[in-house]
Protein backbone atom coordinates (compact mmCIF):
# COMPACT_ATOMS: atom_id res chain seq x y z
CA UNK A 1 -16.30 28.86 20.62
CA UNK A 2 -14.64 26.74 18.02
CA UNK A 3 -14.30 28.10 14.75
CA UNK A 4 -16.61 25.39 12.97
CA UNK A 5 -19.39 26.85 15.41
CA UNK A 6 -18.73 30.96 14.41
CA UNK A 7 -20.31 32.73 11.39
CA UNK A 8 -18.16 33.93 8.97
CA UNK A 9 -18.89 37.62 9.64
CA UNK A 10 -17.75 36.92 13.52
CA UNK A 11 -14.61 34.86 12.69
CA UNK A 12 -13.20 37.12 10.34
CA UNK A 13 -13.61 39.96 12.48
CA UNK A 14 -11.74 38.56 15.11
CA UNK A 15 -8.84 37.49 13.40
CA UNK A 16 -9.17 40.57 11.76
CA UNK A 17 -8.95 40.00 8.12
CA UNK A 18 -11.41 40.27 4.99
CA UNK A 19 -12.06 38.01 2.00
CA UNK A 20 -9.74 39.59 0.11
CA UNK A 21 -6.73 37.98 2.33
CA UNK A 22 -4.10 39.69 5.16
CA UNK A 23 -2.12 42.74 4.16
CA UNK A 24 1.90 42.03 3.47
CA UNK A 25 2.22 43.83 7.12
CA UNK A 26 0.17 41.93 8.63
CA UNK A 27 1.44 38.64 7.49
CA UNK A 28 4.60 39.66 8.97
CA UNK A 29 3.50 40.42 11.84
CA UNK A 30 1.52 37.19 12.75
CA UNK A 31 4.56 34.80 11.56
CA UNK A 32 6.36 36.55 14.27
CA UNK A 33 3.59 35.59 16.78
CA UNK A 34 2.87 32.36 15.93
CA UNK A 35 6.08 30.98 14.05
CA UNK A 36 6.12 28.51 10.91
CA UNK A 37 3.35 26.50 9.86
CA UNK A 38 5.56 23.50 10.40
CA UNK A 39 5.52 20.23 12.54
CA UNK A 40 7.81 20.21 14.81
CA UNK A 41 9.83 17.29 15.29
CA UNK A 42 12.49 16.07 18.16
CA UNK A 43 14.90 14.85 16.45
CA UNK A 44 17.55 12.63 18.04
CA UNK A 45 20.35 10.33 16.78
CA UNK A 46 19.64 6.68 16.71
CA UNK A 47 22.60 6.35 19.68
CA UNK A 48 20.86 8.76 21.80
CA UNK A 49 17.39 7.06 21.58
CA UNK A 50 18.85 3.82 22.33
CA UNK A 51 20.85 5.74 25.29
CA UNK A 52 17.97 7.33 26.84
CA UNK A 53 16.36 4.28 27.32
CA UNK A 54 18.47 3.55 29.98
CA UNK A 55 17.54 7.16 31.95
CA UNK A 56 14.09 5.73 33.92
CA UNK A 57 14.62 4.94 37.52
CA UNK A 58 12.60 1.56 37.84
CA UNK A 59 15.90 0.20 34.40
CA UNK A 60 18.77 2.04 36.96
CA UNK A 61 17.35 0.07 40.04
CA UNK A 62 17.56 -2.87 38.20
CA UNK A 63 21.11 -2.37 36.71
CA UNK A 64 22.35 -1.54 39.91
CA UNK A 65 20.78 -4.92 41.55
CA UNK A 66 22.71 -6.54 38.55
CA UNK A 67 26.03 -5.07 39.90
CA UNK A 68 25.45 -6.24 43.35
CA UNK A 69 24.57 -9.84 42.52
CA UNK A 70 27.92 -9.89 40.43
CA UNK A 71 29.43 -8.34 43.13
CA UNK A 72 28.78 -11.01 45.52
CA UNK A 73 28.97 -13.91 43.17
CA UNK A 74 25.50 -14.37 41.72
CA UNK A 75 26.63 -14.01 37.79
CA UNK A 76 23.52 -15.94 37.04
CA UNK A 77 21.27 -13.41 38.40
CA UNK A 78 23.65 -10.85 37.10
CA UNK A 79 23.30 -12.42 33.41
CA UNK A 80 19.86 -12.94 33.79
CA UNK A 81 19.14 -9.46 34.99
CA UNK A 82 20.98 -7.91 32.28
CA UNK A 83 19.38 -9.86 29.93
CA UNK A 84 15.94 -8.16 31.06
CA UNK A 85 17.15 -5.07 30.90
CA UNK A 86 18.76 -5.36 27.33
CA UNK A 87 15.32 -6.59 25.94
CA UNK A 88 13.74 -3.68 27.50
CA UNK A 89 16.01 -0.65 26.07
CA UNK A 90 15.70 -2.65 22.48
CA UNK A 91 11.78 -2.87 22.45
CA UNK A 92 11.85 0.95 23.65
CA UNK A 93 14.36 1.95 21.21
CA UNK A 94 11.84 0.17 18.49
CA UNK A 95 8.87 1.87 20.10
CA UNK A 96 10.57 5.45 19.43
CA UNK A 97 12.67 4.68 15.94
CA UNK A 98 8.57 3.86 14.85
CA UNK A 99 7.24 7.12 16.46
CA UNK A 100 10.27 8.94 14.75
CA UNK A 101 9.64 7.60 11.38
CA UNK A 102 5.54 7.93 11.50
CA UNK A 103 6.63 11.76 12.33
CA UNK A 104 8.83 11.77 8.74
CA UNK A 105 5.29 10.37 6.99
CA UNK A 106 3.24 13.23 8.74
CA UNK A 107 5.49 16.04 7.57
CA UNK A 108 5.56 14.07 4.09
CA UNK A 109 1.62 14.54 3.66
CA UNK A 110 2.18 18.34 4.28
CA UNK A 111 1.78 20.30 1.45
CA UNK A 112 4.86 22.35 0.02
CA UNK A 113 3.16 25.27 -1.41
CA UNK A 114 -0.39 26.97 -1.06
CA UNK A 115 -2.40 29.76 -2.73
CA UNK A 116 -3.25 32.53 -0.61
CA UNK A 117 -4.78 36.05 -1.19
CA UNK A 118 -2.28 38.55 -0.10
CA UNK A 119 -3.36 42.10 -0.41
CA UNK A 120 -6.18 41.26 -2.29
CA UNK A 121 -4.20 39.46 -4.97
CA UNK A 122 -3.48 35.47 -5.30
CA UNK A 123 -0.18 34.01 -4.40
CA UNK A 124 1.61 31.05 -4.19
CA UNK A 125 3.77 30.73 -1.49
CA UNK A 126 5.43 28.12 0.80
CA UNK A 127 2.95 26.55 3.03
CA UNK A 128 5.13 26.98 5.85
CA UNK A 129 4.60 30.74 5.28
CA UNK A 130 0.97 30.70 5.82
CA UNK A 131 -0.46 32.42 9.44
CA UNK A 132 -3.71 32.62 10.74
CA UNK A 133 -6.37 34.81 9.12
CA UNK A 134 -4.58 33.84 5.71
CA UNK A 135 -6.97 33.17 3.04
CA UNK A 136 -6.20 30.07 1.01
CA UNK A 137 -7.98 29.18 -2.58
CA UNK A 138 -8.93 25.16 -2.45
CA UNK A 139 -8.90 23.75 -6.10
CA UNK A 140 -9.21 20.26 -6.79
CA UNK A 141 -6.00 17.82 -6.73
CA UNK A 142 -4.76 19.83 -4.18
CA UNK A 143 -3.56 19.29 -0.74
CA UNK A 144 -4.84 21.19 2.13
CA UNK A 145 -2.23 23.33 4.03
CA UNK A 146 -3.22 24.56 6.71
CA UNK A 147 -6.36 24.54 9.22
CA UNK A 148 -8.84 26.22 7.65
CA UNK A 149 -12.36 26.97 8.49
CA UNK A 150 -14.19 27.41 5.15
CA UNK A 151 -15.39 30.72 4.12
CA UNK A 152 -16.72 29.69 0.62
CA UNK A 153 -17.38 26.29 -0.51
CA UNK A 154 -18.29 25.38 -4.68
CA UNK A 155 -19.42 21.59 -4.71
CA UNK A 156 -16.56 21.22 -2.80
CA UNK A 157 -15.31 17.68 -1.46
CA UNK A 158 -12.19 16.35 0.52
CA UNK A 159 -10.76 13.33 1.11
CA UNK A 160 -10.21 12.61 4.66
CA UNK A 161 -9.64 9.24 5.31
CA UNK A 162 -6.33 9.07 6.82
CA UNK A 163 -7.52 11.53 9.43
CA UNK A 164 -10.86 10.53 9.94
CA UNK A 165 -11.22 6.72 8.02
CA UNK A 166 -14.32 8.17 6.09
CA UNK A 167 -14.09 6.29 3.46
CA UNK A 168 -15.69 8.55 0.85
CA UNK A 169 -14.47 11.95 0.02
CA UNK A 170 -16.89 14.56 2.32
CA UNK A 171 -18.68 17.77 0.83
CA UNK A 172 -18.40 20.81 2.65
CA UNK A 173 -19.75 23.92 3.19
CA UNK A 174 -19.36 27.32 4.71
CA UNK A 175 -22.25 27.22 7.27
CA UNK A 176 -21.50 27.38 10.96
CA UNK A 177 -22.23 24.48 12.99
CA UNK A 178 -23.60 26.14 16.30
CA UNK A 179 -23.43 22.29 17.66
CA UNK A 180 -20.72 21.73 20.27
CA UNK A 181 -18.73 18.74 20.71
CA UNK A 182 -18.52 17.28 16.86
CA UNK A 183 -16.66 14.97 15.72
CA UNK A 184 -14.13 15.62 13.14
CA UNK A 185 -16.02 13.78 10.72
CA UNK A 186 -19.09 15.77 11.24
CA UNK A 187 -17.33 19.35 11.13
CA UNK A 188 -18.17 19.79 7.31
CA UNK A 189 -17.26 23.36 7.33
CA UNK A 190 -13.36 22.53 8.10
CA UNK A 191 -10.34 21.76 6.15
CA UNK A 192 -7.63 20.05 7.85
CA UNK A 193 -4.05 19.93 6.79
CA UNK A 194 -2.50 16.77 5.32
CA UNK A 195 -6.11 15.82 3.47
CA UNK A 196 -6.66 16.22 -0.06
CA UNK A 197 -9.26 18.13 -2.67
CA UNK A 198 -11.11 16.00 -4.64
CA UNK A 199 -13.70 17.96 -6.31
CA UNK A 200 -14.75 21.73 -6.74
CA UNK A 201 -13.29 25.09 -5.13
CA UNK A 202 -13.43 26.77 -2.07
CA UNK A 203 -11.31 29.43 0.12
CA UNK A 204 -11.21 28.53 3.38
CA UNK A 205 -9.34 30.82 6.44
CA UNK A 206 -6.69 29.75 8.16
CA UNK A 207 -7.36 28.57 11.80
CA UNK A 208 -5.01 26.75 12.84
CA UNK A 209 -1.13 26.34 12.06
CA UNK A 210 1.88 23.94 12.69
CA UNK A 211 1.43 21.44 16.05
CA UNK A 212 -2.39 23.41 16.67
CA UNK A 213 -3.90 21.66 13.62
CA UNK A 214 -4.86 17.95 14.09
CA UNK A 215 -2.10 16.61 12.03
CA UNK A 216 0.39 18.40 14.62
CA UNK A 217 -1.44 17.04 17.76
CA UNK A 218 -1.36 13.61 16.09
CA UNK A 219 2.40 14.21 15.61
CA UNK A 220 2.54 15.58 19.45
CA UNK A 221 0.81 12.15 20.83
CA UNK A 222 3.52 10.48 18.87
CA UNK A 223 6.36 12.73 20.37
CA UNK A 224 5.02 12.01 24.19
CA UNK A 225 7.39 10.39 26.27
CA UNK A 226 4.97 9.85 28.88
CA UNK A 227 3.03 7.69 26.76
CA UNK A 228 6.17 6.08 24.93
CA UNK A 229 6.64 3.39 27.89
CA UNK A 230 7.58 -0.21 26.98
CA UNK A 231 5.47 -3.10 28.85
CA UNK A 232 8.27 -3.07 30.98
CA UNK A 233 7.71 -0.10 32.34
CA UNK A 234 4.10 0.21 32.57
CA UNK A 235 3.95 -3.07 34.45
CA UNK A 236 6.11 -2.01 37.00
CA UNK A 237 6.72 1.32 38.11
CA UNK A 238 9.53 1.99 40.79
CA UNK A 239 7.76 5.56 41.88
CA UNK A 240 6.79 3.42 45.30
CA UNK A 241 10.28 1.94 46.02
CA UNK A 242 8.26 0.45 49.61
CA UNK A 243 6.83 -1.84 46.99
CA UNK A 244 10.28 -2.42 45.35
CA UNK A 245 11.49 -3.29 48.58
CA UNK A 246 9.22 -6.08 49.35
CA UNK A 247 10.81 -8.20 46.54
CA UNK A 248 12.77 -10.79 47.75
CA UNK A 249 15.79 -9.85 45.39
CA UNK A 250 16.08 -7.14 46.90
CA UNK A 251 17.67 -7.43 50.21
CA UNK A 252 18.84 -11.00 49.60
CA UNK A 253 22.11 -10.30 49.17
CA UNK A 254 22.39 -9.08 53.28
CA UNK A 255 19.71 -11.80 54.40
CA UNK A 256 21.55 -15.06 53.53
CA UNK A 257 23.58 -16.64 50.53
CA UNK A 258 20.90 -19.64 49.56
CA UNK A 259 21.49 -19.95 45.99
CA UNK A 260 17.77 -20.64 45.58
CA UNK A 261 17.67 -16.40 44.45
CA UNK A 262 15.17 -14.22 45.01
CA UNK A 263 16.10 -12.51 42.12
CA UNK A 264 15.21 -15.81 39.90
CA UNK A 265 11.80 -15.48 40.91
CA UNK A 266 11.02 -11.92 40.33
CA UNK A 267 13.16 -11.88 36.75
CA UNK A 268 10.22 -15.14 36.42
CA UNK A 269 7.11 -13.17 37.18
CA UNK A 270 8.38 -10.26 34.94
């Protein structure tokens, strides 16, 4: 079960903590399991982005068709295929400087510090301190730290339009939600890190930490190389090389030396 589905009574007891908040002990104990409540990013040097754009099979087939039309005299089709490939590492390198940099403006919306009962007594500490079962005090004009599946809930209301696009701050409450399958939106007994208090109090538990809240899968998507392909790429794919090989270009240079290239014609349907 999710936690916006649970009661109170049967989340607490299984992340076994109270109202009053996690004991010092146990706090340390749980950052050692489950690390910093931090997103964690891949960081990489602007060289090495624009190098690795070069490591995908289909962009090394192509370079070395580049070398064998110099080689035997076709600098057009050398130049031309180049040219292709040059395009192709700088859209990819734009694709991934972009992902990099909406990463920075995630961690930005983070909030630096929270409010959290600690053996029964409120503390501020860093937010990337917090661990699950942590109890964290919601006040308004604050921003939410953590994942947190509200425990108690005062005319309480969050803005969450840059996670959601509702475009009016949403009340919550503390009531479990035995419906499965909800939208975000709809879960009005969560807090999500990154949004931001509007109006009233509440103490919410924390659920969820780091890269498992839905700020850190956001950040994840945006990390994925998979998906990170540039239209080169995801038009043709160089897993089958049979279909590779059925290019003209391909085995022109052995066939015959017409100058008409095959190698023209596949740069054109690119």
């Amino acid at each position: 079960m999710q936690p916006y589905q649970q009661p109170t009574e049967q989340l607490l007891a299984q992340w076994r903590t109270s109202p009053e908040g996690l004991a010092s002990e146990a706090v340390s104990e749980r950052r050692r399991q489950y690390g910093l409540n931090e997103l964690i990013e891949k960081k990489k040097s602007p060289l090495m982005m624009f190098l690795g754009q070069f490591r995908d099979f289909m962009i090394l087939i192509l370079i070395a068709a580049a070398v064998i039309s110099g080689f035997v005299g076709e600098l057009v089709d050398t130049v031309a295929i180049l040219v292709i490939v040059g395009l192709n590492a700088v859209v990819g390198f734009v694709q991934e400087y972009r992902a990099e940099k909406a990463i920075e403006a995630l961690k930005k919306m983070a909030a630096p510090t929270a409010t959290v009962l600690r053996d029964g007594n409120p503390a501020t500490v860093p937010a990337s301190g917090l661990v699950p079962g942590d109890m964290v005090i919601l006040e308004a004009g604050r921003v939410v730290p953590a994942g947190l599946r509200l425990i108690k809930a005062a005319h309480l209301k969050i803005e969450e339009a840059a996670l959601t696009g509702e475009s009016v701050p949403v009340e919550k409450h503390s009531d479990a939600l035995p419906e499965e399958g909800l939208p975000l939106g709809d879960r009005k007994n969560m807090a999500y890190k990154g949004t931001f208090v509007t109006y009233g109090r509440g103490v919410g538990m924390v659920a969820a930490i780091g890269m498992a809240t839905e700020l850190g899968k956001i950040a994840a998507m945006l990390q994925d190389e998979e998906e990170a392909k540039t239209p080169l790429q995801k038009r043709h794919r160089v897993s089958c090389c049979p279909a590779l090989q059925r290019r003209p270009w391909f085995s022109w240079p052995w066939r015959s030396k017409r100058r008409s290239s095959g190698a023209r014609r596949y740069i054109r349907d690119l």
